[in-house]
PDB file of N, CA and C in Angstrom:
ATOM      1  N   UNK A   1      25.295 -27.737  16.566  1.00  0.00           N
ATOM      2  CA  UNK A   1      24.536 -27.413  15.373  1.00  0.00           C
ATOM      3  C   UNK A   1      25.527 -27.048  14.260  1.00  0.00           C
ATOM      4  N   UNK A   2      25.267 -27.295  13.342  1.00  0.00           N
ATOM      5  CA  UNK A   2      25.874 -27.599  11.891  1.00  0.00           C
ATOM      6  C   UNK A   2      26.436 -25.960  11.603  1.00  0.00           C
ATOM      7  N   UNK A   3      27.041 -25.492  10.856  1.00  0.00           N
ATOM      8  CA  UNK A   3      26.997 -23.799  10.626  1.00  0.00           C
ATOM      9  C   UNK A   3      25.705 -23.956   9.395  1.00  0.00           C
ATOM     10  N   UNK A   4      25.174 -24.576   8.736  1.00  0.00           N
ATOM     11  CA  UNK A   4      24.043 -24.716   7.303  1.00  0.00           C
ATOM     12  C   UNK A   4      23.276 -24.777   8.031  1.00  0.00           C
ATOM     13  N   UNK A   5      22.918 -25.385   9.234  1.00  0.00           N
ATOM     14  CA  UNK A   5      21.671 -25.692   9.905  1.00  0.00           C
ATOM     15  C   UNK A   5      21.891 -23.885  10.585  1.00  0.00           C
ATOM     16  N   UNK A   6      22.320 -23.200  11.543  1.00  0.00           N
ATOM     17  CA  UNK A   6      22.431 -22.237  11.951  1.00  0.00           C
ATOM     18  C   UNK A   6      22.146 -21.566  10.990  1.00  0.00           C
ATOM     19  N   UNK A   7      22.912 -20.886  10.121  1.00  0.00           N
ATOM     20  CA  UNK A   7      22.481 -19.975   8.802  1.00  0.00           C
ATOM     21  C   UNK A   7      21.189 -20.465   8.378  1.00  0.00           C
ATOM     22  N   UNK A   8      20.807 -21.594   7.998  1.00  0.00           N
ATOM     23  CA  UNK A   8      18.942 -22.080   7.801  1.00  0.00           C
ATOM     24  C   UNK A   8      18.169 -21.146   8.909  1.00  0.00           C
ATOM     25  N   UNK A   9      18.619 -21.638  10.194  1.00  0.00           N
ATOM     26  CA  UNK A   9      17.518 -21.437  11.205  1.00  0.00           C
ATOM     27  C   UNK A   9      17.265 -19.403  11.007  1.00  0.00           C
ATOM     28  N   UNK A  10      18.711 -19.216  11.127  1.00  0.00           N
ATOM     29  CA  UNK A  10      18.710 -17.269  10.902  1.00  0.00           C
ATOM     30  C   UNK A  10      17.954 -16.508   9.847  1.00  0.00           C
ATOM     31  N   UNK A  11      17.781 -17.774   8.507  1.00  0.00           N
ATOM     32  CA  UNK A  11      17.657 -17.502   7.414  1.00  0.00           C
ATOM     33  C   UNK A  11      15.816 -16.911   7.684  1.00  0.00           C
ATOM     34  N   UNK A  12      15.421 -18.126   8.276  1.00  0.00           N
ATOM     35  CA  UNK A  12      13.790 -18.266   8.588  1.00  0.00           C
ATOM     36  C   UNK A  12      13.072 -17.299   9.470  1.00  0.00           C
ATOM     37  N   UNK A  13      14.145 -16.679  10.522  1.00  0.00           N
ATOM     38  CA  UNK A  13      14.087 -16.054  11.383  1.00  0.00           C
ATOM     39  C   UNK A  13      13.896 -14.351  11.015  1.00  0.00           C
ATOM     40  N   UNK A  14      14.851 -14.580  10.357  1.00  0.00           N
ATOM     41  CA  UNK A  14      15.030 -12.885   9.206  1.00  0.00           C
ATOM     42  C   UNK A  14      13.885 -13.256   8.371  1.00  0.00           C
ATOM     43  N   UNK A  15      13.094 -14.011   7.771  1.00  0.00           N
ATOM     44  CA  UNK A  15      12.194 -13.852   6.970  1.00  0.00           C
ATOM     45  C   UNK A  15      10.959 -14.127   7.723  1.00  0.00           C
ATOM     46  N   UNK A  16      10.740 -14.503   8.856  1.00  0.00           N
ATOM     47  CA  UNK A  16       9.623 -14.195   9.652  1.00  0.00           C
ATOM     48  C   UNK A  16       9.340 -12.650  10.476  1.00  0.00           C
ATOM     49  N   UNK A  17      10.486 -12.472  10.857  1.00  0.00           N
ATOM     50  CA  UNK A  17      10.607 -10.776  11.090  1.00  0.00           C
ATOM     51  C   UNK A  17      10.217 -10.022   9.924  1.00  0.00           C
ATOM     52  N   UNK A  18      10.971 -10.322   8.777  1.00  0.00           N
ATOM     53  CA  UNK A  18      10.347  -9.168   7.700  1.00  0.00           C
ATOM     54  C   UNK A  18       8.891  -9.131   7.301  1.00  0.00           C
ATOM     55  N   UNK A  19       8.573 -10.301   7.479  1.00  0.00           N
ATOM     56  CA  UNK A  19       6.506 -10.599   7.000  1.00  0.00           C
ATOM     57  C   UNK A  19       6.195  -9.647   7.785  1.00  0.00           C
ATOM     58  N   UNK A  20       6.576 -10.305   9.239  1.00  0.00           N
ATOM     59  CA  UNK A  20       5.532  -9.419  10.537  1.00  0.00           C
ATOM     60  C   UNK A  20       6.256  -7.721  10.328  1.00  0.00           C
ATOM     61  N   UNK A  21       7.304  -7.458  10.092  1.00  0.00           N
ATOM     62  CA  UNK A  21       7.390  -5.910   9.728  1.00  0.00           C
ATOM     63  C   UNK A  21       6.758  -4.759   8.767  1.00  0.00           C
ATOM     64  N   UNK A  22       6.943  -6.307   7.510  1.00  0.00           N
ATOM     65  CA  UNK A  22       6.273  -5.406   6.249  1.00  0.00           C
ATOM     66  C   UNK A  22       4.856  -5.641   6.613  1.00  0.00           C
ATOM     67  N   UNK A  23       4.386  -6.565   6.861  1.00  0.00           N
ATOM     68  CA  UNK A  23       2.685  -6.472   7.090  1.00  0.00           C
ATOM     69  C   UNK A  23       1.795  -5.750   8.432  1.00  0.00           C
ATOM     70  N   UNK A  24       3.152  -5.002   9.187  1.00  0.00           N
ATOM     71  CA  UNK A  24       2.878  -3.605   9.854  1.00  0.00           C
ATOM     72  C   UNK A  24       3.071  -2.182   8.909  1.00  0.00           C
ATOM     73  N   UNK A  25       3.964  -1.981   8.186  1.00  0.00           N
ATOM     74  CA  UNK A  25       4.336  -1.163   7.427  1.00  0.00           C
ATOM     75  C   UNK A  25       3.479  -0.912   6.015  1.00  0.00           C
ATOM     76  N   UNK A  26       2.832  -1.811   5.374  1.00  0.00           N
ATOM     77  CA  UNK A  26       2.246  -1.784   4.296  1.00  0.00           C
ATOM     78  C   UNK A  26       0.827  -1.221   4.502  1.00  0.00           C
ATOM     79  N   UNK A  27       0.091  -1.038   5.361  1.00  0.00           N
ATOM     80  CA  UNK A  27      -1.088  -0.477   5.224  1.00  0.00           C
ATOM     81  C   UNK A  27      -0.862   1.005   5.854  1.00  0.00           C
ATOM     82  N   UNK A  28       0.165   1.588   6.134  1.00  0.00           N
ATOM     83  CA  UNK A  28       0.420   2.745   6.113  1.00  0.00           C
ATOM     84  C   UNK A  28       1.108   3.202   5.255  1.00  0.00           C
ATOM     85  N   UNK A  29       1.275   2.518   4.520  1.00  0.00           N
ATOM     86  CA  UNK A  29       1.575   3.122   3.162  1.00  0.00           C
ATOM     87  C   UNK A  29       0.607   3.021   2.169  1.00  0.00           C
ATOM     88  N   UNK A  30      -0.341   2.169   2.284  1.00  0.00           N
ATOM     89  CA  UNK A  30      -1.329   2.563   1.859  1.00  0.00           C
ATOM     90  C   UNK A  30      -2.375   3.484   1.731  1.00  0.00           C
ATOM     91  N   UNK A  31      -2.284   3.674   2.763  1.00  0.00           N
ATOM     92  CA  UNK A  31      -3.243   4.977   3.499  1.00  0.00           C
ATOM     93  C   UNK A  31      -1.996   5.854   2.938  1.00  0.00           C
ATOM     94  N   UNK A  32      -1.183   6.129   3.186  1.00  0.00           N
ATOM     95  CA  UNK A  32      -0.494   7.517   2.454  1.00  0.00           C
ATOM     96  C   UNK A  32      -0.586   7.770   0.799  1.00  0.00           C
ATOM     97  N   UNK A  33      -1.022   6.096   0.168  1.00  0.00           N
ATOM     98  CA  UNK A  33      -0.951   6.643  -1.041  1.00  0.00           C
ATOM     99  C   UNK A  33      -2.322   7.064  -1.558  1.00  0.00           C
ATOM    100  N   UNK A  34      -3.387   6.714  -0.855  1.00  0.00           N
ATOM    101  CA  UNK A  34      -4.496   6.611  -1.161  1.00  0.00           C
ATOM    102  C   UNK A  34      -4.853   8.378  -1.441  1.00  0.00           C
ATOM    103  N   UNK A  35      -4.137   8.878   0.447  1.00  0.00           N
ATOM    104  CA  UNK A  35      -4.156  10.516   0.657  1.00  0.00           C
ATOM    105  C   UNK A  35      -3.582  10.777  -0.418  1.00  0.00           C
ATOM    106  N   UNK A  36      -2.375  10.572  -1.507  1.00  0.00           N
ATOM    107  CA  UNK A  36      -2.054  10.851  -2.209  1.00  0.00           C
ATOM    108  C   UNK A  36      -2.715  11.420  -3.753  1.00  0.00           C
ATOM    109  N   UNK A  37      -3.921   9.732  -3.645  1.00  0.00           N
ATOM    110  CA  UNK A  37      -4.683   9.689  -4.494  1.00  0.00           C
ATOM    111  C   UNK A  37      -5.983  11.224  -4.678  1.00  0.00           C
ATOM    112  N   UNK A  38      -6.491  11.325  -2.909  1.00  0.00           N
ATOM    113  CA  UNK A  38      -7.421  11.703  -2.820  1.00  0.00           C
ATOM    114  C   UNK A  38      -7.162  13.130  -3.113  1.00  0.00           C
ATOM    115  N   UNK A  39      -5.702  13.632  -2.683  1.00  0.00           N
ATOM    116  CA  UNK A  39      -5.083  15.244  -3.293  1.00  0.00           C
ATOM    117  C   UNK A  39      -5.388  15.281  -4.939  1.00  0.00           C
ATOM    118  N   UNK A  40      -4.580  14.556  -5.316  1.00  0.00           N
ATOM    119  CA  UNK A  40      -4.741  14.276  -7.081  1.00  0.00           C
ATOM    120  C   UNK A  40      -6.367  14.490  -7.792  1.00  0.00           C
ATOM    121  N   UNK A  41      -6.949  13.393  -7.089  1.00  0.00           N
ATOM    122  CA  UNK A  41      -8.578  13.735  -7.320  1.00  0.00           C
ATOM    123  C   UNK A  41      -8.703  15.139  -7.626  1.00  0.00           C
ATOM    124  N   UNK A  42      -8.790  15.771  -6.040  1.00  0.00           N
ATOM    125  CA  UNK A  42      -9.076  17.038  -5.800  1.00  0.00           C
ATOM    126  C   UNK A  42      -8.270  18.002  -6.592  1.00  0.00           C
ATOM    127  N   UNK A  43      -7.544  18.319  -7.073  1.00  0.00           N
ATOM    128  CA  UNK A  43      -7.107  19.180  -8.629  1.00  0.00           C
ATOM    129  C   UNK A  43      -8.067  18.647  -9.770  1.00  0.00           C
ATOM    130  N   UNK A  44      -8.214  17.789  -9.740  1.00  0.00           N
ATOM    131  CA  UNK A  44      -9.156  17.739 -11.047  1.00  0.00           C
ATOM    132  C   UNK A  44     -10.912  17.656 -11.111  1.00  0.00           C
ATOM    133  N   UNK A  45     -11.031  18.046  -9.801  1.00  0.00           N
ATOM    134  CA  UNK A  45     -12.409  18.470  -9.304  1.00  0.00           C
ATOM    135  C   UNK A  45     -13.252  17.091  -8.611  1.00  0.00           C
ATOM    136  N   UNK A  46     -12.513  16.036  -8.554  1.00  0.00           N
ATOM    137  CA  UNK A  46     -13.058  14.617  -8.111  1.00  0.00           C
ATOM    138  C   UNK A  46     -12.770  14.664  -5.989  1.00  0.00           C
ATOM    139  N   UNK A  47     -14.560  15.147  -5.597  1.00  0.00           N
ATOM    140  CA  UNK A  47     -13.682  15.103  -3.983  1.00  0.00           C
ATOM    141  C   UNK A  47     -14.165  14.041  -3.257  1.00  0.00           C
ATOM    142  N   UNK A  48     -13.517  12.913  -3.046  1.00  0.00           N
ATOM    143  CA  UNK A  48     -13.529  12.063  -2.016  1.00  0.00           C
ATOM    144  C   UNK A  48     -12.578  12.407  -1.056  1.00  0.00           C
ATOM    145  N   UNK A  49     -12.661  11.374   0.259  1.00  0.00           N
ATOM    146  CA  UNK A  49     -11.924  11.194   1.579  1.00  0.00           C
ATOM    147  C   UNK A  49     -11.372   9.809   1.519  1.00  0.00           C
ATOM    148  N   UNK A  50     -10.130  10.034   2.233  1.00  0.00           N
ATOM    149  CA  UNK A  50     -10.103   8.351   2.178  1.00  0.00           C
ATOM    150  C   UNK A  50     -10.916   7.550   3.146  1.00  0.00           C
ATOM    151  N   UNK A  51     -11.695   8.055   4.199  1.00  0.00           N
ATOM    152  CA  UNK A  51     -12.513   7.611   4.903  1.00  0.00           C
ATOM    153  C   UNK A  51     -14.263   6.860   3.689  1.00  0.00           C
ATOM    154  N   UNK A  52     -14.049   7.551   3.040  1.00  0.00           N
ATOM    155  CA  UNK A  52     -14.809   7.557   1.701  1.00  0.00           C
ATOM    156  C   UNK A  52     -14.278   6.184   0.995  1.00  0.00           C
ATOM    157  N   UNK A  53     -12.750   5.721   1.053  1.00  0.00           N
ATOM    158  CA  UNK A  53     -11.972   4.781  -0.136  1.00  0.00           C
ATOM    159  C   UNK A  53     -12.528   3.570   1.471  1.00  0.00           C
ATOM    160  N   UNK A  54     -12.189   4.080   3.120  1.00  0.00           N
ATOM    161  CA  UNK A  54     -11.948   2.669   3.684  1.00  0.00           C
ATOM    162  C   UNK A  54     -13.358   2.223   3.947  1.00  0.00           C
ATOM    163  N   UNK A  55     -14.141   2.744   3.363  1.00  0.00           N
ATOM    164  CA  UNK A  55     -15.875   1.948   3.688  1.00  0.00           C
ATOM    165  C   UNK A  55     -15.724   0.974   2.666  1.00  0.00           C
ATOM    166  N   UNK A  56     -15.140   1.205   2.102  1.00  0.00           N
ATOM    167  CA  UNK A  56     -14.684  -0.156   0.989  1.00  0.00           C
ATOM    168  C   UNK A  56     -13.563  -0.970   0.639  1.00  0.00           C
ATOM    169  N   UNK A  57     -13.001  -0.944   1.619  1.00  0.00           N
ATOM    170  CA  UNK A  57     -12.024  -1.604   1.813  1.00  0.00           C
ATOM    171  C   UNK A  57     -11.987  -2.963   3.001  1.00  0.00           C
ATOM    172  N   UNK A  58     -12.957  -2.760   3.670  1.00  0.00           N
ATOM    173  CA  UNK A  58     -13.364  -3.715   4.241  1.00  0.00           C
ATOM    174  C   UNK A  58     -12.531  -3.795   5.604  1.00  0.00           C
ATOM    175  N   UNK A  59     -11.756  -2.773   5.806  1.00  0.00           N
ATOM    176  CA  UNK A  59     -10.719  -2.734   7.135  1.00  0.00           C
ATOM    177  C   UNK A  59      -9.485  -3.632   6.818  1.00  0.00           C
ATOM    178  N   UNK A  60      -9.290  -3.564   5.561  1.00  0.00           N
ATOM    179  CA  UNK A  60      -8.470  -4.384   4.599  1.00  0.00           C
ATOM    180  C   UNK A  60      -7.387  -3.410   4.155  1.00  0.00           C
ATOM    181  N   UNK A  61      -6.233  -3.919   4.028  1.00  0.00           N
ATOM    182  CA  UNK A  61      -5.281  -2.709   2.949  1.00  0.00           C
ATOM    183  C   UNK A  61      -5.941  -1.885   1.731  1.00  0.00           C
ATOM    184  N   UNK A  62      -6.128  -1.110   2.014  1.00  0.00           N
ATOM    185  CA  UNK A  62      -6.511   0.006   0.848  1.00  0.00           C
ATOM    186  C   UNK A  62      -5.693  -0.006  -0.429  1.00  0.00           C
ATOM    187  N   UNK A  63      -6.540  -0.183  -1.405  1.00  0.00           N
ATOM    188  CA  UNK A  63      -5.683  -0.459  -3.176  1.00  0.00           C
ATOM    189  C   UNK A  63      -6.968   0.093  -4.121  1.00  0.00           C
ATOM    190  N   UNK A  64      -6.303   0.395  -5.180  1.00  0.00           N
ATOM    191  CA  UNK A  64      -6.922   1.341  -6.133  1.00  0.00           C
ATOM    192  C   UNK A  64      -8.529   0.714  -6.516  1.00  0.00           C
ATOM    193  N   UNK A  65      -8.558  -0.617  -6.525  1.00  0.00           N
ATOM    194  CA  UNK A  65     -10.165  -0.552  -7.297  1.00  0.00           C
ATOM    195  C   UNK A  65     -10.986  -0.061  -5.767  1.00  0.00           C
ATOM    196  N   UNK A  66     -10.756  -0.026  -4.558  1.00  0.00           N
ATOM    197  CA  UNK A  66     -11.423   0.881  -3.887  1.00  0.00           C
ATOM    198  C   UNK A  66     -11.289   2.394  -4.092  1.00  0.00           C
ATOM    199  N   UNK A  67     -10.612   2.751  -4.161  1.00  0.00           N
ATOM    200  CA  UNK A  67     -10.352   4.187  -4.343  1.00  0.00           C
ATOM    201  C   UNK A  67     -11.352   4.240  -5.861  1.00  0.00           C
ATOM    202  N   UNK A  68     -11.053   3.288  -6.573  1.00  0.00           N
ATOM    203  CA  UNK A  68     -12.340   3.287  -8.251  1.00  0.00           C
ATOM    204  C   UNK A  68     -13.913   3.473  -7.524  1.00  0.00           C
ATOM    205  N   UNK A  69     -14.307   2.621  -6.529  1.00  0.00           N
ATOM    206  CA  UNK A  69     -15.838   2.325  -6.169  1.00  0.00           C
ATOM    207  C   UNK A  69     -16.088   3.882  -5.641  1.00  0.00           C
ATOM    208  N   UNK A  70     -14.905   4.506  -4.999  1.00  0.00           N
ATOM    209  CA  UNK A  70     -15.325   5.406  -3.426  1.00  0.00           C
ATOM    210  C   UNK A  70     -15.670   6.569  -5.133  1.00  0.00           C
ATOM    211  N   UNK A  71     -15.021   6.613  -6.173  1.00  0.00           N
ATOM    212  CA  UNK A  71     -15.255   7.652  -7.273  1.00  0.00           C
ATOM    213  C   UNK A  71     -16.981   7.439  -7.662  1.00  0.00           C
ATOM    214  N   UNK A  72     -16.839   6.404  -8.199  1.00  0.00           N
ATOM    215  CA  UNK A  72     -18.038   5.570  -8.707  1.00  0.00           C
ATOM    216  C   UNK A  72     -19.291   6.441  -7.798  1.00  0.00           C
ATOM    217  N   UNK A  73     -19.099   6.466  -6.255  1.00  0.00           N
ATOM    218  CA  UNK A  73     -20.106   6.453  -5.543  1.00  0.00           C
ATOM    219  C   UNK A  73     -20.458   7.968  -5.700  1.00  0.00           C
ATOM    220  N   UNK A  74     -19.201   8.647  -6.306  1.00  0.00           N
ATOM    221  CA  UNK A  74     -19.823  10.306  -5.856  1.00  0.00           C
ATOM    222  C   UNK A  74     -20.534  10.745  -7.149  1.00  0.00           C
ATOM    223  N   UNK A  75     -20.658   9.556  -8.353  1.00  0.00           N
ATOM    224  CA  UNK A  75     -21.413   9.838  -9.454  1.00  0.00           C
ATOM    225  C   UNK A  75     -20.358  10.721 -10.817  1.00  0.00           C
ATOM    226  N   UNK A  76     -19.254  11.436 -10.312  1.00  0.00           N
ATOM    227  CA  UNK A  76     -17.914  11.520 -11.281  1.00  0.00           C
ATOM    228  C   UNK A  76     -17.709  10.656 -12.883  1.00  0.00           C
ATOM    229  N   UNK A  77     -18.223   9.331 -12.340  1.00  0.00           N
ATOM    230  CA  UNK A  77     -18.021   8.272 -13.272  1.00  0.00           C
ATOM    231  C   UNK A  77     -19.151   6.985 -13.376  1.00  0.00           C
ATOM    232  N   UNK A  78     -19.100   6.371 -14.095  1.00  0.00           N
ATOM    233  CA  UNK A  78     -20.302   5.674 -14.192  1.00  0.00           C
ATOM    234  C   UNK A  78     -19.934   3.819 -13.978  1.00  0.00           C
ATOM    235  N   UNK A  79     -18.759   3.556 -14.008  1.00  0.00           N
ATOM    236  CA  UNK A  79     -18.127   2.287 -13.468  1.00  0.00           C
ATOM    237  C   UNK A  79     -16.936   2.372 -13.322  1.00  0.00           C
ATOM    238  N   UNK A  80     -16.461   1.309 -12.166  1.00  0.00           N
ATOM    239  CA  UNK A  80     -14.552   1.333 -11.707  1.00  0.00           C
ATOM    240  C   UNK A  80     -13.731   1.530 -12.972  1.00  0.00           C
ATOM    241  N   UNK A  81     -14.239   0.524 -14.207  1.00  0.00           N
ATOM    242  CA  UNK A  81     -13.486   0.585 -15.648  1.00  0.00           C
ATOM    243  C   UNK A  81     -13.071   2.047 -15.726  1.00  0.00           C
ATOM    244  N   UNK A  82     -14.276   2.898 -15.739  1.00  0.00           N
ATOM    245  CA  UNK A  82     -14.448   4.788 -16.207  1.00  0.00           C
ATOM    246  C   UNK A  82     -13.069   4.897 -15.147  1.00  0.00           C
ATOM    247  N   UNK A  83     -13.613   5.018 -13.988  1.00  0.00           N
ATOM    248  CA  UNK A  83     -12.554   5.509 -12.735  1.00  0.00           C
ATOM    249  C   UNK A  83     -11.300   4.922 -13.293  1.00  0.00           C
ATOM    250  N   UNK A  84     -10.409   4.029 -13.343  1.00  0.00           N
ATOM    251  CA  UNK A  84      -9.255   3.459 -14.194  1.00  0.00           C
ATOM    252  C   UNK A  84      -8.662   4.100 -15.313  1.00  0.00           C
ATOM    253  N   UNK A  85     -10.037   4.560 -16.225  1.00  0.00           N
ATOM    254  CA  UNK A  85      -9.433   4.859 -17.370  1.00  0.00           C
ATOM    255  C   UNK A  85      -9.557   6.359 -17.481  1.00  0.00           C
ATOM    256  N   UNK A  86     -10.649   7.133 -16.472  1.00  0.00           N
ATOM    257  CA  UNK A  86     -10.435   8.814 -16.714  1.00  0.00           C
ATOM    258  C   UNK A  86      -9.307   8.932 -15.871  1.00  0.00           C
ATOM    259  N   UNK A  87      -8.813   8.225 -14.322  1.00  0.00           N
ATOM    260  CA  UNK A  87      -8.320   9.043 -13.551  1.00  0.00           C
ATOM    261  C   UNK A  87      -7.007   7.957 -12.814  1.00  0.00           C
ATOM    262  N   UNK A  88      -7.518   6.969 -12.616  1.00  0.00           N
ATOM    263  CA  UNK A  88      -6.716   5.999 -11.993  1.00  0.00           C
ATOM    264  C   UNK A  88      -5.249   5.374 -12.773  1.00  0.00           C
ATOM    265  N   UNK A  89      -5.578   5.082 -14.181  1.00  0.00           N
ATOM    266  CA  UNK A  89      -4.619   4.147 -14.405  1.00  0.00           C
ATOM    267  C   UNK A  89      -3.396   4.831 -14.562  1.00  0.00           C
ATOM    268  N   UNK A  90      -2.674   4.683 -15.040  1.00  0.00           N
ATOM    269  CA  UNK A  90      -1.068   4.682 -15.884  1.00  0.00           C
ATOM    270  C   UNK A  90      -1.499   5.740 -16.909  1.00  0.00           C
ATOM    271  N   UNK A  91      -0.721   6.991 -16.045  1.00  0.00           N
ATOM    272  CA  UNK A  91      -0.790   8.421 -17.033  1.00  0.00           C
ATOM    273  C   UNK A  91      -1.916   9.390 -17.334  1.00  0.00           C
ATOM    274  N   UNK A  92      -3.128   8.669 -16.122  1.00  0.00           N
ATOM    275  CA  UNK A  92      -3.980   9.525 -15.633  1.00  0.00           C
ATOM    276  C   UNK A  92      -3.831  10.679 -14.394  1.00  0.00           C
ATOM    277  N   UNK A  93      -4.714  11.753 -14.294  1.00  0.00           N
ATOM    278  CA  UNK A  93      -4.429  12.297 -13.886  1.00  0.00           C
ATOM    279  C   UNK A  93      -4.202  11.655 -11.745  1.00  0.00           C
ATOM    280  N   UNK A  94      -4.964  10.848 -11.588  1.00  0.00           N
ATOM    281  CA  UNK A  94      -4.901  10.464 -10.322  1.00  0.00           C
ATOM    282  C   UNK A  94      -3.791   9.506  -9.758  1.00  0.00           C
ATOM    283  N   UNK A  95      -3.293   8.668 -11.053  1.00  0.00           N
ATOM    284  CA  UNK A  95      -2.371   7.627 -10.640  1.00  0.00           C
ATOM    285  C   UNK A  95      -0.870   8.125 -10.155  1.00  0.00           C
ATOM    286  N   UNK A  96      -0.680   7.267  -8.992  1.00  0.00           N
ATOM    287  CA  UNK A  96      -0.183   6.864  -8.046  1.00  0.00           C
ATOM    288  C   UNK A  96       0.889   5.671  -8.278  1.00  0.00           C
ATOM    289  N   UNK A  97       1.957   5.333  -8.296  1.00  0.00           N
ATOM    290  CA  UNK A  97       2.479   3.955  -8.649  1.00  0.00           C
ATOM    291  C   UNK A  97       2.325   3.359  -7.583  1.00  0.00           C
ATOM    292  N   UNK A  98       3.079   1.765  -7.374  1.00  0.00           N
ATOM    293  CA  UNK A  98       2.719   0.814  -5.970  1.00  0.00           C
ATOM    294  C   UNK A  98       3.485   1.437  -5.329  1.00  0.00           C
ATOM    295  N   UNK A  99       3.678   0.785  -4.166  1.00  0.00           N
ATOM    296  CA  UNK A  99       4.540   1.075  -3.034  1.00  0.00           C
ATOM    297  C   UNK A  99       5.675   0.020  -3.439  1.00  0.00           C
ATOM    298  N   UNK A 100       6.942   0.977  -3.138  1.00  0.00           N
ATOM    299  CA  UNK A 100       8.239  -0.049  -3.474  1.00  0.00           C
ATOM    300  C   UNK A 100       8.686   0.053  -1.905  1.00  0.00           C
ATOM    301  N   UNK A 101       9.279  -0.737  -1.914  1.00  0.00           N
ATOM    302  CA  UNK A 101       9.672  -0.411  -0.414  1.00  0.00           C
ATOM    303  C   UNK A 101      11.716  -0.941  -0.525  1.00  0.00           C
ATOM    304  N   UNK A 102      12.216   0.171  -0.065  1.00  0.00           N
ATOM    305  CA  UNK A 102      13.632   0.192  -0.685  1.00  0.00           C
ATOM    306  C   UNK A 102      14.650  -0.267   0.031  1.00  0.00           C
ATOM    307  N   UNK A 103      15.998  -0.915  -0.176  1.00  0.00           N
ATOM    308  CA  UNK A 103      16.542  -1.882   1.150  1.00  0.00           C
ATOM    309  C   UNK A 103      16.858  -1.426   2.015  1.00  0.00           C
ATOM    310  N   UNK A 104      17.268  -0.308   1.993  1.00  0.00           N
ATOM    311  CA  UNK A 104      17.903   0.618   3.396  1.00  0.00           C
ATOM    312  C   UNK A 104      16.449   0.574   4.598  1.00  0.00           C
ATOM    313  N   UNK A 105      15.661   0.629   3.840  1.00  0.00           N
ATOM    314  CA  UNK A 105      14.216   0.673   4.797  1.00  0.00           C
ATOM    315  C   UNK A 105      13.907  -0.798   5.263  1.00  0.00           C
ATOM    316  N   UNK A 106      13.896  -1.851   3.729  1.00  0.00           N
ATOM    317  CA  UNK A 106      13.657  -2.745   4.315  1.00  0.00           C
ATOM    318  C   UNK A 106      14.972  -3.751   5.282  1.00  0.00           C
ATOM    319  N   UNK A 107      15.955  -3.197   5.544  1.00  0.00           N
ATOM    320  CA  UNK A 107      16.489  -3.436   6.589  1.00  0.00           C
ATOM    321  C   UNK A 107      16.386  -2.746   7.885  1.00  0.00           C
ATOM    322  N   UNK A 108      15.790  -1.567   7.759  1.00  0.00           N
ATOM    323  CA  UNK A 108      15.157  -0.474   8.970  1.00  0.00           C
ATOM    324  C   UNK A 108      14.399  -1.776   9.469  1.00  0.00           C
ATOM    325  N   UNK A 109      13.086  -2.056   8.769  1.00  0.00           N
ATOM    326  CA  UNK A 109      12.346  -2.624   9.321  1.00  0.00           C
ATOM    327  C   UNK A 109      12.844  -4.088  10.081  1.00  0.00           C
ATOM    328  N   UNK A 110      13.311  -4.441   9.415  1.00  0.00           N
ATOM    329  CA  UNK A 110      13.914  -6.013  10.113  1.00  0.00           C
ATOM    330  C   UNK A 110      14.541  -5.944  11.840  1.00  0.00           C
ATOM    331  N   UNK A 111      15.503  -5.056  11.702  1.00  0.00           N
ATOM    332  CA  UNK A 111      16.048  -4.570  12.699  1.00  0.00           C
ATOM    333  C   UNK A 111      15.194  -3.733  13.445  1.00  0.00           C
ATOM    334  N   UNK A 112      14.078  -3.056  13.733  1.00  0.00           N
ATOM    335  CA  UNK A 112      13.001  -2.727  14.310  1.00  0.00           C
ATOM    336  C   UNK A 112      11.769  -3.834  14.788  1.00  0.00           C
ATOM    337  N   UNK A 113      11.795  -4.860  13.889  1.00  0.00           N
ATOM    338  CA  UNK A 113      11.455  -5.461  14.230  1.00  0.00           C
ATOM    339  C   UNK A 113      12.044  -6.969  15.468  1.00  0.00           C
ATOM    340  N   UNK A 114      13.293  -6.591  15.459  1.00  0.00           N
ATOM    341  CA  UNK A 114      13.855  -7.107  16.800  1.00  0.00           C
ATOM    342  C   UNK A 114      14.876  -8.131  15.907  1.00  0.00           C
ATOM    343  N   UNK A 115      15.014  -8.151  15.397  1.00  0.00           N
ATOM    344  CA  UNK A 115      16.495  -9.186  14.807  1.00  0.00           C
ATOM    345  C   UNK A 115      17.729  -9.064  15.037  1.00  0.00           C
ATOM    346  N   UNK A 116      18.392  -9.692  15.890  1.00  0.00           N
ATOM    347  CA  UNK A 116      19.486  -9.416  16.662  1.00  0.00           C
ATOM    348  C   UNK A 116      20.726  -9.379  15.971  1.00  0.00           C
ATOM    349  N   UNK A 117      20.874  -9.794  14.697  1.00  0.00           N
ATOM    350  CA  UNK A 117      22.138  -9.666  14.090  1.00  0.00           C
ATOM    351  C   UNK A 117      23.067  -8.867  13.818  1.00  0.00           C
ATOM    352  N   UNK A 118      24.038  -8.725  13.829  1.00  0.00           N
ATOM    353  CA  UNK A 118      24.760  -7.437  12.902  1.00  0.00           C
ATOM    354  C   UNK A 118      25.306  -7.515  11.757  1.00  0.00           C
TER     355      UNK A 118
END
């Protein structure tokens, strides 16, 4: 085998490990930011659960326009838009930024996920 064909094959290999790592890793970070969310709420008198955000989430990664509906539902606000713009968005009191996920980690994960290289 070629050394381009080898480095190809490693190349695919390291990027099939990282999918299946990060797409173990990303919905627990979701759920942490959500808890994040749901603390934030709660200082400003808004009380949901995130058990409250995953009835709407569909058993799906948890992301903010659920965390908007689970508000919506306790009557706080009168549509997801409201939820966004009293509490959710950018420089409200509830927002949360995305999840970055940083290289030292995302090489944790690779290598946890079984990639034999050094």
């Amino acid at each position: 085998m070629k050394a381009t064909e080898m480095l190809k094959k490693q190349h695919r290999e390291v990027a099939t490990l990282f999918r299946k790592a990060l797409n173990s890793e990303q919905p627990k970070q979701k759920t942490q930011l959500a808890q994040e969310i749901v603390e934030k709420l709660a200082v400003v008198g808004v009380r949901i659960r995130v058990e409250d955000i995953e009835k709407f989430s569909g058993g799906k990664t948890i992301g903010r326009p659920h965390v908007a509906r689970a508000i919506v539902e306790t009557g706080a606000v009168g549509s997801v838009k409201e939820a966004f713009d009293r509490y959710l968005g950018e420089g409200r009191p509830a927002f949360v930024g995305r999840y970055r996920l940083e290289a030292a980690d995302a090489v944790r994960l690779v290598r946890a996920a079984g990639f034999p290289y050094k």
